[in-house]
N, C-alpha and C. Protein backbone atom coordinates (compact mmCIF):
# COMPACT_ATOMS: atom_id res chain seq x y z
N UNK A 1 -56.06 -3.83 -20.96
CA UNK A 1 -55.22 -4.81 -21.65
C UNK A 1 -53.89 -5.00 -20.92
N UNK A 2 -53.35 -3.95 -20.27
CA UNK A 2 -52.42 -4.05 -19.77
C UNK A 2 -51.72 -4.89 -18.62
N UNK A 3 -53.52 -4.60 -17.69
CA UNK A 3 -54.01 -5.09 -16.36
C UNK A 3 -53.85 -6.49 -16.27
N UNK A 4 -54.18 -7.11 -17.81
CA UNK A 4 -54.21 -8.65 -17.90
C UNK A 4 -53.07 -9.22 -18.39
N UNK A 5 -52.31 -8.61 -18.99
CA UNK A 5 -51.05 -9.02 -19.50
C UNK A 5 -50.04 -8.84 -18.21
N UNK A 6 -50.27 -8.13 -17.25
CA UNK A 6 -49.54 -7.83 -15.88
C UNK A 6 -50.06 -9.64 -14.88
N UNK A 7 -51.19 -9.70 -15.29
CA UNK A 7 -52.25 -10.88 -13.71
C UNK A 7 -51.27 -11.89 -15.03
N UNK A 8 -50.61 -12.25 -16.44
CA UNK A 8 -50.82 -13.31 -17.07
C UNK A 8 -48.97 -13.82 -16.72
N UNK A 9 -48.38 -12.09 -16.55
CA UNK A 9 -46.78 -12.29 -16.40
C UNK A 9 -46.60 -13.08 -14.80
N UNK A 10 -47.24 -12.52 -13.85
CA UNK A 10 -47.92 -12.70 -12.65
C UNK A 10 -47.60 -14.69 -12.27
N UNK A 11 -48.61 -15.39 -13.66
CA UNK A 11 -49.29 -16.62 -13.39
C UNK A 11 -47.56 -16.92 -14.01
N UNK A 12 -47.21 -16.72 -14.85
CA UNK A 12 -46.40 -17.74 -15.21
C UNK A 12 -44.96 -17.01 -14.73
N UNK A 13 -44.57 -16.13 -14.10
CA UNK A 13 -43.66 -15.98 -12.90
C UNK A 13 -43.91 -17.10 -11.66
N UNK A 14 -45.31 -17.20 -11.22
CA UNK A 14 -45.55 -17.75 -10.23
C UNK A 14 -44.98 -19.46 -10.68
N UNK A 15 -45.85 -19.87 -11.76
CA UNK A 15 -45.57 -21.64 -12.30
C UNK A 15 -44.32 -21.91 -12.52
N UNK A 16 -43.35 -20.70 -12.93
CA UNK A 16 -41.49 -21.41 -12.79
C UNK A 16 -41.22 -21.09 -11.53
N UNK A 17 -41.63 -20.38 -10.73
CA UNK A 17 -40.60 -20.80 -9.42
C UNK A 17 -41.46 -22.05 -8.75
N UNK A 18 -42.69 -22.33 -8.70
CA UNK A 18 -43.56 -23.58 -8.07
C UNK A 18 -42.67 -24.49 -9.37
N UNK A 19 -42.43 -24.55 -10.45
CA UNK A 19 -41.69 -25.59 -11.24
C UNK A 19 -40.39 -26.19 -10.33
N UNK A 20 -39.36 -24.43 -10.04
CA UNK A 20 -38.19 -24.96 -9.38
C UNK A 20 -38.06 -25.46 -9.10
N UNK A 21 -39.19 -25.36 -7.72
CA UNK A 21 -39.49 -25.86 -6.12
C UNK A 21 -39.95 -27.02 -6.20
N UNK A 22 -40.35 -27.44 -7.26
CA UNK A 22 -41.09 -29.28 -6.87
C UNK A 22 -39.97 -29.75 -7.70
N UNK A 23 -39.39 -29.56 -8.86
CA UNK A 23 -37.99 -30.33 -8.60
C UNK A 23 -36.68 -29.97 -7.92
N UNK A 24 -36.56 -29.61 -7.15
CA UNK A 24 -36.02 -29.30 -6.19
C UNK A 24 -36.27 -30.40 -5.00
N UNK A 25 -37.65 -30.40 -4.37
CA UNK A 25 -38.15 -31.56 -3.93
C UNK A 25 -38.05 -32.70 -4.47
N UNK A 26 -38.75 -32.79 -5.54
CA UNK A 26 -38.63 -34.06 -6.32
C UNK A 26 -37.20 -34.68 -6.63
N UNK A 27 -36.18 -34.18 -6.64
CA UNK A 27 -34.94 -34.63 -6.68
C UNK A 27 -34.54 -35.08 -5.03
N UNK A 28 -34.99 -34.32 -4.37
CA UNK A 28 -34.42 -34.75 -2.89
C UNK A 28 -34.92 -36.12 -2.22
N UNK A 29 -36.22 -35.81 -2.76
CA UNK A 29 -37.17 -36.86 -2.38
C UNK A 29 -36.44 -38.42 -2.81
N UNK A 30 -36.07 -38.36 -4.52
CA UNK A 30 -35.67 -39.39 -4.79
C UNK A 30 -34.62 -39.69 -4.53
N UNK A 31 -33.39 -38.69 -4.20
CA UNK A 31 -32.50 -39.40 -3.74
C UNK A 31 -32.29 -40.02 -2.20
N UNK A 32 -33.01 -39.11 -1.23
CA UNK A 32 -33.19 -39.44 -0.05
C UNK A 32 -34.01 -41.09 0.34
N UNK A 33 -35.07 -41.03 -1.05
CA UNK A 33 -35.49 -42.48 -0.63
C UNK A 33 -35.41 -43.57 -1.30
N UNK A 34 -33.48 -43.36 -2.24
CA UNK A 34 -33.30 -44.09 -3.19
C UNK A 34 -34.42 -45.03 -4.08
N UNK A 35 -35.29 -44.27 -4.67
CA UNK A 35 -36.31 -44.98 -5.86
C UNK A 35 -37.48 -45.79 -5.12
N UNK A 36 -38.01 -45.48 -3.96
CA UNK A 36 -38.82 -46.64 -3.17
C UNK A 36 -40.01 -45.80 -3.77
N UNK A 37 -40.98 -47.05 -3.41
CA UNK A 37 -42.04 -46.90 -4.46
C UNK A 37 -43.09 -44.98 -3.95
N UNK A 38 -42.82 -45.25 -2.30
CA UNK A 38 -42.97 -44.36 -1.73
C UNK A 38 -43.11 -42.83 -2.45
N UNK A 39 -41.59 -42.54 -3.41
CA UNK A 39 -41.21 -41.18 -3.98
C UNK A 39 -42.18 -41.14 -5.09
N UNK A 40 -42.21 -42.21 -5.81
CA UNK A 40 -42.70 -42.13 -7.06
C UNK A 40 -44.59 -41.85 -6.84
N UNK A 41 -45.35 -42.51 -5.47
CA UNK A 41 -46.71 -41.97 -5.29
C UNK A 41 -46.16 -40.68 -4.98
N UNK A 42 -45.25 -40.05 -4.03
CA UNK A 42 -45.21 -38.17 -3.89
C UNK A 42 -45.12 -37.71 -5.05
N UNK A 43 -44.36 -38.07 -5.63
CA UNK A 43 -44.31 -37.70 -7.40
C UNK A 43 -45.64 -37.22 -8.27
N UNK A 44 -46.73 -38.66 -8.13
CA UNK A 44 -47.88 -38.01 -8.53
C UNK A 44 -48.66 -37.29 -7.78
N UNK A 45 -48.39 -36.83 -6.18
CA UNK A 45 -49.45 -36.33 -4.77
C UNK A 45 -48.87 -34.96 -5.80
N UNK A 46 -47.44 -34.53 -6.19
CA UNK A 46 -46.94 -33.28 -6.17
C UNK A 46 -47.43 -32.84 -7.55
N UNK A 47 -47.64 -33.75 -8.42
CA UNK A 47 -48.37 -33.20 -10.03
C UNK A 47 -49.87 -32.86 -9.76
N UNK A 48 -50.53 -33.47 -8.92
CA UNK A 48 -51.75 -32.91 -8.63
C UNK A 48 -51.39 -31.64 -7.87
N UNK A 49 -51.15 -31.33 -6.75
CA UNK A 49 -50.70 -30.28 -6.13
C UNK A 49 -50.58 -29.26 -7.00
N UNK A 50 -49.24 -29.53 -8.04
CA UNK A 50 -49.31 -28.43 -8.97
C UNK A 50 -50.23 -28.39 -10.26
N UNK A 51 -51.10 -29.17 -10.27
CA UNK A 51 -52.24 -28.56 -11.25
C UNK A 51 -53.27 -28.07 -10.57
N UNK A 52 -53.27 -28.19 -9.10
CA UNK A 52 -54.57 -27.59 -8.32
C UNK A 52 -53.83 -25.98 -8.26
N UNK A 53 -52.70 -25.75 -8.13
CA UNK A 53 -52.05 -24.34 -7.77
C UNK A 53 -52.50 -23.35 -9.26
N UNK A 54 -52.00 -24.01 -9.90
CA UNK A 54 -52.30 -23.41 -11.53
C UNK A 54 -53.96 -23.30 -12.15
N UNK A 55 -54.67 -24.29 -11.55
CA UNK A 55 -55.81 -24.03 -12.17
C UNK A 55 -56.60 -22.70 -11.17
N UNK A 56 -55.94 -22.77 -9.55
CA UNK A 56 -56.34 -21.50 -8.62
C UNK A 56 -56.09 -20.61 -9.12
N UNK A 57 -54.47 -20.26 -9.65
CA UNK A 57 -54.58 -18.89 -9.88
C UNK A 57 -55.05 -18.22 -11.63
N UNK A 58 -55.96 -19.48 -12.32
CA UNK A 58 -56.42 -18.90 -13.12
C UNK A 58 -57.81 -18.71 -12.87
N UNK A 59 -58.08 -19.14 -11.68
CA UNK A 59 -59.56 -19.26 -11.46
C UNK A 59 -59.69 -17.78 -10.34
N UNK A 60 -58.72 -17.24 -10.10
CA UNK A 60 -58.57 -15.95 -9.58
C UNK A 60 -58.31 -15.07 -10.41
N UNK A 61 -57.78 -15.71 -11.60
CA UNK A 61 -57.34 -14.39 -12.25
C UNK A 61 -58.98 -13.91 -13.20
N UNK A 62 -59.81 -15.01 -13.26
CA UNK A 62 -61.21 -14.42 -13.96
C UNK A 62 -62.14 -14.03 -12.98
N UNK A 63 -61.66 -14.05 -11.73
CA UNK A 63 -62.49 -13.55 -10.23
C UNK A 63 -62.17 -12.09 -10.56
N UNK A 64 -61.21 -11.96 -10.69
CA UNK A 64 -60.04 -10.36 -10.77
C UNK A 64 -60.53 -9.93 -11.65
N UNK A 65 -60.92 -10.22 -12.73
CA UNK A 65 -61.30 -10.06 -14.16
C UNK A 65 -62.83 -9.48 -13.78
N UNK A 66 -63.83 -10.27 -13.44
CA UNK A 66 -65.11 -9.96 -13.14
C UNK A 66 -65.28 -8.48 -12.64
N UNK A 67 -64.33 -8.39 -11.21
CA UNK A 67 -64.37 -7.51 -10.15
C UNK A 67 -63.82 -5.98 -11.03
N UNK A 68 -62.81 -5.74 -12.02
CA UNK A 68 -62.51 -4.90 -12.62
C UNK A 68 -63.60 -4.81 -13.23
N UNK A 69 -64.78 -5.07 -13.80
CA UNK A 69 -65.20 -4.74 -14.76
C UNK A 69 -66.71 -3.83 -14.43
């Protein structure tokens, strides 16, 4: 129980600093390319990005899960 509450602190340590980091980007982005339509498709390239990151490391964390057991 512990093991999984450690892989769960893990996932959502990992999703606020990947949060930071794409607005962080995402702010630079838009101001660097004052509102061109350009930022706003990276905008959605970077919401996919971060739902492919998040759905990996839950799809590792039941790989991890398997392998303990």
């Amino acid at each position: 129980m512990i093991l999984i509450k450690a892989k769960f602190a893990h996932i959502f340590t990992t999703s606020c600093l990947l949060k930071q980091v794409f607005k962080f980007y995402l702010v630079s982005t838009l101001v660097s390319s004052n509102f061109h339509k350009s930022a706003l498709e990276q905008v959605g390239n970077l919401n996919k990005i971060y739902i492919r990151v998040i759905l990996g490391s839950f799809n590792n964390l039941s790989f991890q899960g398997k392998l303990h057991d």
